[in-house]
Protein backbone atom coordinates (compact mmCIF):
# COMPACT_ATOMS: atom_id res chain seq x y z
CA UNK A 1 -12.94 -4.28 -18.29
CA UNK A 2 -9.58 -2.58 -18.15
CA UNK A 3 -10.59 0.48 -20.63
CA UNK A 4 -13.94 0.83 -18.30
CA UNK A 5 -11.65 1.54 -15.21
CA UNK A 6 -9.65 3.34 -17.11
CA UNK A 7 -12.11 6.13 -17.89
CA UNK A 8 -13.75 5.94 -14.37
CA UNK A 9 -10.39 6.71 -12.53
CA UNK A 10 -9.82 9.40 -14.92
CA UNK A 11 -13.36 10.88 -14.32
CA UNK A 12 -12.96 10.10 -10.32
CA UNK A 13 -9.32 12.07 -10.58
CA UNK A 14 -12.16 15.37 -10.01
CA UNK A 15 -12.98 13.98 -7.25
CA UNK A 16 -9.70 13.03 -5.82
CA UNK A 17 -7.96 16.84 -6.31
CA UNK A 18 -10.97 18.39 -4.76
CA UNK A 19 -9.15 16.51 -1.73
CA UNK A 20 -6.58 18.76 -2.24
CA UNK A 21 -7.67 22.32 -3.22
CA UNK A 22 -10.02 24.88 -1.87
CA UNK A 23 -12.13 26.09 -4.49
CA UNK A 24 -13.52 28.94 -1.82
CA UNK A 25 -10.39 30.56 -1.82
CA UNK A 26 -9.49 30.32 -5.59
CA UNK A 27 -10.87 32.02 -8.79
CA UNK A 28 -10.13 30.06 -12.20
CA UNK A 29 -9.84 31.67 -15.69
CA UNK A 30 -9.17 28.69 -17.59
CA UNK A 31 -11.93 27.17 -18.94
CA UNK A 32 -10.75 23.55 -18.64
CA UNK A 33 -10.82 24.04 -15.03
CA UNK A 34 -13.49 25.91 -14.06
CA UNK A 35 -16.21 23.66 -15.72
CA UNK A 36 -15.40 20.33 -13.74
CA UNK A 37 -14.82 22.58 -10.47
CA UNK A 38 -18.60 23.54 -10.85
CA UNK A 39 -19.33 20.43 -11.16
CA UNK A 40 -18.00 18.59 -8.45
CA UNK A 41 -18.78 22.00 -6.44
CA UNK A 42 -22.36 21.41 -7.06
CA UNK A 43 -22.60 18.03 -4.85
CA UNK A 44 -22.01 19.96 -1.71
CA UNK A 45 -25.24 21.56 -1.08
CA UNK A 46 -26.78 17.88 -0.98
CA UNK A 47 -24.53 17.55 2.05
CA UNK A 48 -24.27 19.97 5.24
CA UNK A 49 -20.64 19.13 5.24
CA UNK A 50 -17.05 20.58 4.69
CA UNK A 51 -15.99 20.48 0.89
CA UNK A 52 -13.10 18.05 1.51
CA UNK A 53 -15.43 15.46 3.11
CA UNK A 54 -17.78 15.63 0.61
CA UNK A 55 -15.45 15.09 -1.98
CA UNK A 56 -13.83 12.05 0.09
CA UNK A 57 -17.15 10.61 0.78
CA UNK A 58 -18.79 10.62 -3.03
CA UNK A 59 -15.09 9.18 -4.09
CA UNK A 60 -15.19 6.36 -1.65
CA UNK A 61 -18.87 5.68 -2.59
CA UNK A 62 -18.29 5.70 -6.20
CA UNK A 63 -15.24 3.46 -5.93
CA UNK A 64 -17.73 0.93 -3.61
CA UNK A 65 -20.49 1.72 -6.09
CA UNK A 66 -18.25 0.42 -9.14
CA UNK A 67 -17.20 -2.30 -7.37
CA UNK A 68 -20.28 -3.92 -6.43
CA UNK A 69 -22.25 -2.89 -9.81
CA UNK A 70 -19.54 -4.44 -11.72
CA UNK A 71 -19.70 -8.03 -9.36
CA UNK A 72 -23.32 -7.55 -9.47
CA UNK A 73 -23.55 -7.55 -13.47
CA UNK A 74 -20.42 -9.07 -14.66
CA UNK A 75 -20.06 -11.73 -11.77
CA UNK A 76 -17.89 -13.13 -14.85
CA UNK A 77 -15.45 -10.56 -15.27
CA UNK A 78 -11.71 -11.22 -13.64
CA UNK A 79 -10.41 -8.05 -11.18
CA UNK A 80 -6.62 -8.06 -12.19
CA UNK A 81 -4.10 -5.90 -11.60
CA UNK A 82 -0.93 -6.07 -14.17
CA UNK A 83 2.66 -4.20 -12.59
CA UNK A 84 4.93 -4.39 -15.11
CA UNK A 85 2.97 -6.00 -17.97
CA UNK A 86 4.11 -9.34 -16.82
CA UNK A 87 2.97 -9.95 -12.47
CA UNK A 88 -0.58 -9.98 -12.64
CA UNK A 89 -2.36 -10.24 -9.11
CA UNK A 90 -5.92 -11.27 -8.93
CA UNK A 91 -8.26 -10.48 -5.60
CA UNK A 92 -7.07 -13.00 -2.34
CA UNK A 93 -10.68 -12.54 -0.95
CA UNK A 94 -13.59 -13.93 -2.82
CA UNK A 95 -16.68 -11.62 -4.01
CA UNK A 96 -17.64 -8.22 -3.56
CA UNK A 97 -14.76 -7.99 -0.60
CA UNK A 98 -12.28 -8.37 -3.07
CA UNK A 99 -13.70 -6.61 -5.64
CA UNK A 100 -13.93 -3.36 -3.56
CA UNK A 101 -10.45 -3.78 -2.52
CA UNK A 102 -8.84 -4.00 -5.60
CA UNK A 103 -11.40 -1.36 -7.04
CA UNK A 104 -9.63 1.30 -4.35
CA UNK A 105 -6.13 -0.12 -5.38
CA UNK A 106 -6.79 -0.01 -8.90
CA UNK A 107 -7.83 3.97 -8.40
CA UNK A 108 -4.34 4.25 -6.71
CA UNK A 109 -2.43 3.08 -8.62
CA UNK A 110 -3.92 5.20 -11.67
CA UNK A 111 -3.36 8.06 -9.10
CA UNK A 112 0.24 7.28 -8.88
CA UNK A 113 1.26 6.58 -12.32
CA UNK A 114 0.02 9.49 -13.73
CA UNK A 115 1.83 11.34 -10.65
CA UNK A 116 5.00 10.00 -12.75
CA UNK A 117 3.54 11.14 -16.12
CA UNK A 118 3.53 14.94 -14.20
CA UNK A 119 7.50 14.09 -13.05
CA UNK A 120 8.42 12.94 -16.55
CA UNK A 121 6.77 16.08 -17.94
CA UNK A 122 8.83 18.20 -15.10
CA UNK A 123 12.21 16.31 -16.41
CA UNK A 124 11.16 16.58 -20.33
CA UNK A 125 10.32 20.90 -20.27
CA UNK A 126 13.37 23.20 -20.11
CA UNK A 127 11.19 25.88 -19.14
CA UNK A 128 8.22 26.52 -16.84
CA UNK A 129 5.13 26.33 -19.17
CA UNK A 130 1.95 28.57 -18.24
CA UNK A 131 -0.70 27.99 -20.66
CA UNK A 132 -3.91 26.17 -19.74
CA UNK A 133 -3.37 22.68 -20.71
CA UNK A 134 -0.24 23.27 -18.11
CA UNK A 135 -2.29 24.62 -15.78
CA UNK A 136 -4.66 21.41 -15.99
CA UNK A 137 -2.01 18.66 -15.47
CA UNK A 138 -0.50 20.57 -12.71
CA UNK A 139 -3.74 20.87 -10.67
CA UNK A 140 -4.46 17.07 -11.35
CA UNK A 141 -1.21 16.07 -9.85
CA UNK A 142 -2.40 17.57 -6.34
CA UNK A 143 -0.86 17.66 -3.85
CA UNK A 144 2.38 15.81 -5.93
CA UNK A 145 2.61 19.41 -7.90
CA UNK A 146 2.43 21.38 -4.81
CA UNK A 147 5.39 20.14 -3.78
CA UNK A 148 8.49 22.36 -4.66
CA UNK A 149 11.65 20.39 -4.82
CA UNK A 150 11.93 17.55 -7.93
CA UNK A 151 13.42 15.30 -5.46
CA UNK A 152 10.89 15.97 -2.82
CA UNK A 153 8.36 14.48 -5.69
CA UNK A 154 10.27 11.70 -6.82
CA UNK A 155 10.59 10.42 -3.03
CA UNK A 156 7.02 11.09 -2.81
CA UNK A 157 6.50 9.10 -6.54
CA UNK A 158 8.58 6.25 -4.88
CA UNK A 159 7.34 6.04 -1.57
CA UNK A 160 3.43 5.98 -2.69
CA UNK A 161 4.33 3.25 -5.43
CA UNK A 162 5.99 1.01 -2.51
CA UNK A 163 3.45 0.98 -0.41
CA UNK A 164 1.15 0.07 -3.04
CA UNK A 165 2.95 -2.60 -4.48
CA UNK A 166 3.06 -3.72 -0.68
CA UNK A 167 -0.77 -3.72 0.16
CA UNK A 168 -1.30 -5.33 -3.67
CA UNK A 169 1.60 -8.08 -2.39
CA UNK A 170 -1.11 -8.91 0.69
CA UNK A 171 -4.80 -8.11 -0.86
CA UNK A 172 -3.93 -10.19 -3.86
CA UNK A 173 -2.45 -13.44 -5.03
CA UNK A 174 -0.21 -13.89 -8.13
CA UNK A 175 -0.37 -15.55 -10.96
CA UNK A 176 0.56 -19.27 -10.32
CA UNK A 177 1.39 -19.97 -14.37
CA UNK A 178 4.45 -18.03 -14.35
CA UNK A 179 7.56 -19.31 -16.80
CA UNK A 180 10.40 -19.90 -14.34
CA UNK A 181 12.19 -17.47 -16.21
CA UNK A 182 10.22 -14.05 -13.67
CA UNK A 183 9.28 -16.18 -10.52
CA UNK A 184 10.34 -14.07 -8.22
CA UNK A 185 12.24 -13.94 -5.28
CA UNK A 186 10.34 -13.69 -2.00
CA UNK A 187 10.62 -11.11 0.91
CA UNK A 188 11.87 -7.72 0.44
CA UNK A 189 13.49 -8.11 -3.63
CA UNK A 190 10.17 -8.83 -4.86
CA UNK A 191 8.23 -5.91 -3.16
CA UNK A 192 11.80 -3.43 -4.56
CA UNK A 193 11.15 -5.11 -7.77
CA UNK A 194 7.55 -4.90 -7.87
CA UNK A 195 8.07 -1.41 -6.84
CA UNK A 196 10.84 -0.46 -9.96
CA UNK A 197 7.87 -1.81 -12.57
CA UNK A 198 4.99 0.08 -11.11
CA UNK A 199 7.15 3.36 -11.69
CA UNK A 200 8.00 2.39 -15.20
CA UNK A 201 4.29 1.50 -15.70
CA UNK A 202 3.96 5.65 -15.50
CA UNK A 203 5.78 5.09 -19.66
CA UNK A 204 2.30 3.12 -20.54
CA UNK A 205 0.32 6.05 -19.16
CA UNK A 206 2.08 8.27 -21.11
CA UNK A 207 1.67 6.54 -24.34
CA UNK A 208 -2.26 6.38 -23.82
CA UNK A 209 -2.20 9.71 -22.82
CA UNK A 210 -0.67 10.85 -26.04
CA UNK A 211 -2.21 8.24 -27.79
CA UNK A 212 -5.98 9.74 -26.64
CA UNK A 213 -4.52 13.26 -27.19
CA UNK A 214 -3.90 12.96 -30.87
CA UNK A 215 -7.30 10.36 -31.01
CA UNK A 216 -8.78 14.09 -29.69
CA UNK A 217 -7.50 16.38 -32.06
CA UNK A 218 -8.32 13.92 -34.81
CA UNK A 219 -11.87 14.13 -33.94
CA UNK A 220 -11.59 17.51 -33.36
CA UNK A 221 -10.20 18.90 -36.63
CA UNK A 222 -13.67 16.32 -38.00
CA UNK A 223 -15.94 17.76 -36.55
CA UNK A 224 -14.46 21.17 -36.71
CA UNK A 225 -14.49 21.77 -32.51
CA UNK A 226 -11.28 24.63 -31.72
CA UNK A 227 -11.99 24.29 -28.11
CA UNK A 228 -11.55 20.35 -28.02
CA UNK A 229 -8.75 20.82 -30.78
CA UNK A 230 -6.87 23.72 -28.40
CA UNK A 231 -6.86 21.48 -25.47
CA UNK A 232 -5.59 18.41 -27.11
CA UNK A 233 -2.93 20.38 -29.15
CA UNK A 234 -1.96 22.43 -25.81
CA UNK A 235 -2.03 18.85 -24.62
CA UNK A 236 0.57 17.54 -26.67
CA UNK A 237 2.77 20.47 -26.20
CA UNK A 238 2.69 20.12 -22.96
CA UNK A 239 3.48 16.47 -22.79
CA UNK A 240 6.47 16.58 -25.73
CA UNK A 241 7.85 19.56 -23.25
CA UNK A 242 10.59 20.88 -25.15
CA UNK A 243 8.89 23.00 -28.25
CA UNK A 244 11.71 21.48 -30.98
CA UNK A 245 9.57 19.64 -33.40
CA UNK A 246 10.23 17.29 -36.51
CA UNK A 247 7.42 18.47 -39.29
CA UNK A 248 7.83 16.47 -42.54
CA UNK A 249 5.51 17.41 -45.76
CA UNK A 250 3.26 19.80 -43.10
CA UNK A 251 2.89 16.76 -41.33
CA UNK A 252 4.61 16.53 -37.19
CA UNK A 253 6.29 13.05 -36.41
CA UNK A 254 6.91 14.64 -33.51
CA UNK A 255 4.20 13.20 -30.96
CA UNK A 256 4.59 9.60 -33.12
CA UNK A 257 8.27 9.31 -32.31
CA UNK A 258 7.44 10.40 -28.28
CA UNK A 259 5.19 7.26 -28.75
CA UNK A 260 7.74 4.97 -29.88
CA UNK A 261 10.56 5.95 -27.41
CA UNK A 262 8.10 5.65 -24.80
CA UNK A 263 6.95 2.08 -25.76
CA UNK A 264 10.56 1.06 -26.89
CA UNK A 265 11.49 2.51 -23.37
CA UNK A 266 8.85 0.54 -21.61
CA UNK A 267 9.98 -2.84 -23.48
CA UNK A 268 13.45 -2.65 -21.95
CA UNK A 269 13.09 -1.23 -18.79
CA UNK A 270 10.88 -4.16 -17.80
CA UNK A 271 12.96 -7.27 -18.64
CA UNK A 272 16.15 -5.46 -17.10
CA UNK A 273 14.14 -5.29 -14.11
CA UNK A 274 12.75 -8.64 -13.72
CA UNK A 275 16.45 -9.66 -14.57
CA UNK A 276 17.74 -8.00 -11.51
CA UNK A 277 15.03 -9.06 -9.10
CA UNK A 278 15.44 -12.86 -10.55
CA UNK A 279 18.78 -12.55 -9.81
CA UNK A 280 18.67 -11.72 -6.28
């Protein structure tokens, strides 16, 4: 079920940065904006209603809607929540209550991570980029990227992840079959803990990020698309950040080693921190 929310927080992202813009006052050239803009532009004539509501309304319906279509026909399937790849939290109420809360959290938190995938892209490019692909991640990170100052985000990044890891702490319950090795502490360690994971979780986003990126130009260069096969290389560009590359035999390792840091990155960070919130 995990890929399926996956895609539907990605396609509900729209949604959620039409919170944040006003498309009367703006005028897009690049093509990889424009088209979802109409899109999502095109549900307010059903409704006699400011943009911004209209956009907050059809998210919050469609995150209801996928919660209660999913309890409906997969009564079967677990909600779950993994922070850290090791402290999974399942729903504390039973049913479709449960399932619509963690169907909101579970948007969040996708919201949030890839708010860090924008930072680590900020920390990773020397200079300021301004092609389209650019252009893209930028506006999806609303309002994060409207914020100026790096630090201004970061606090942002870290306040939005604590109080998420807070509301998780109360809406769900843990997993019981921990090893004793990460039970953690109670009280205020485990939410600062729980808090240092859900940031590094941002590294896992990045690596299916890339990951679908080069899937992209793959099936691109196939089927012989340039506009899918410009966005996903503009893509990659964009994530690597700095425009050094290492091209063996006509072939670039380049976005394969960002891959491996990133997972080998991921791997270490999260032990160290159950470590030091075990150890507290």
């Amino acid at each position: 079920m995990e890929p399926f929310l996956n895609i539907t927080d990605f396609l509900l992202l729209l949604l959620w940065v039409r919170l944040w813009s006003l498309p009367e006052r703006e005028l897009y050239f690049n093509p990889f904006l424009s088209a979802p803009t109409r899109v999502i532009d095109r549900v307010r004539p059903v409704l006699p209603l400011p943009g911004r509501l209209v956009a907050l309304l059809a998210l919050m319906f469609l995150l209801v809607f996928r919660a209660v279509s999913l309890n409906f026909f997969r009564p079967e399937a677990a909600w779950e929540i993994t922070v850290g790849s090791i402290y999974r939290f399942v729903p504390h109420a039973p049913g479709v209550q449960g399932a619509i809360v963690f169907s909101l959290l579970h948007f969040f938190f996708f919201v949030a991570c890839y708010w860090g995938v924008y930072v680590l892209i900020q920390l990773m490019t020397p200079a300021l980029r301004r092609d389209r692909a650019s252009e893209v991640f930028h506006f999806a990170a609303l309002p994060l990227s409207a914020l100026r100052r790096r630090g201004a985000q970061i606090l942002l990044l870290l306040a939005v992840h604590g109080l998420l890891v807070f509301e998780l702490s109360h809406a769900g319950t843990l997993n019981p079959h921990l090893p004793p090795t990460v039970k953690p502490p109670a009280g205020l360690a485990f939410l600062g803990c729980l808090t240092l994971l859900s940031v590094a979780d941002l590294l896992m986003m990045a690596w299916q990020l890339m990951f679908a990126l080069l899937v992209g130009a793959f099936v691109a260069a196939l089927f012989q698309n340039p506009g899918l096969s410009f966005l996903c290389n503009e893509g990659v560009a964009t994530m690597l950040g700095t425009r050094k590359r290492l091209i063996v035999a006509m072939i670039d390792l380049t976005p394969l080693l960002y891959m491996m840091a990133i997972y080998l990155l991921y791997q270490l960070l999260c032990p160290i921190a159950v470590v030091l919130c075990v150890s507290m």
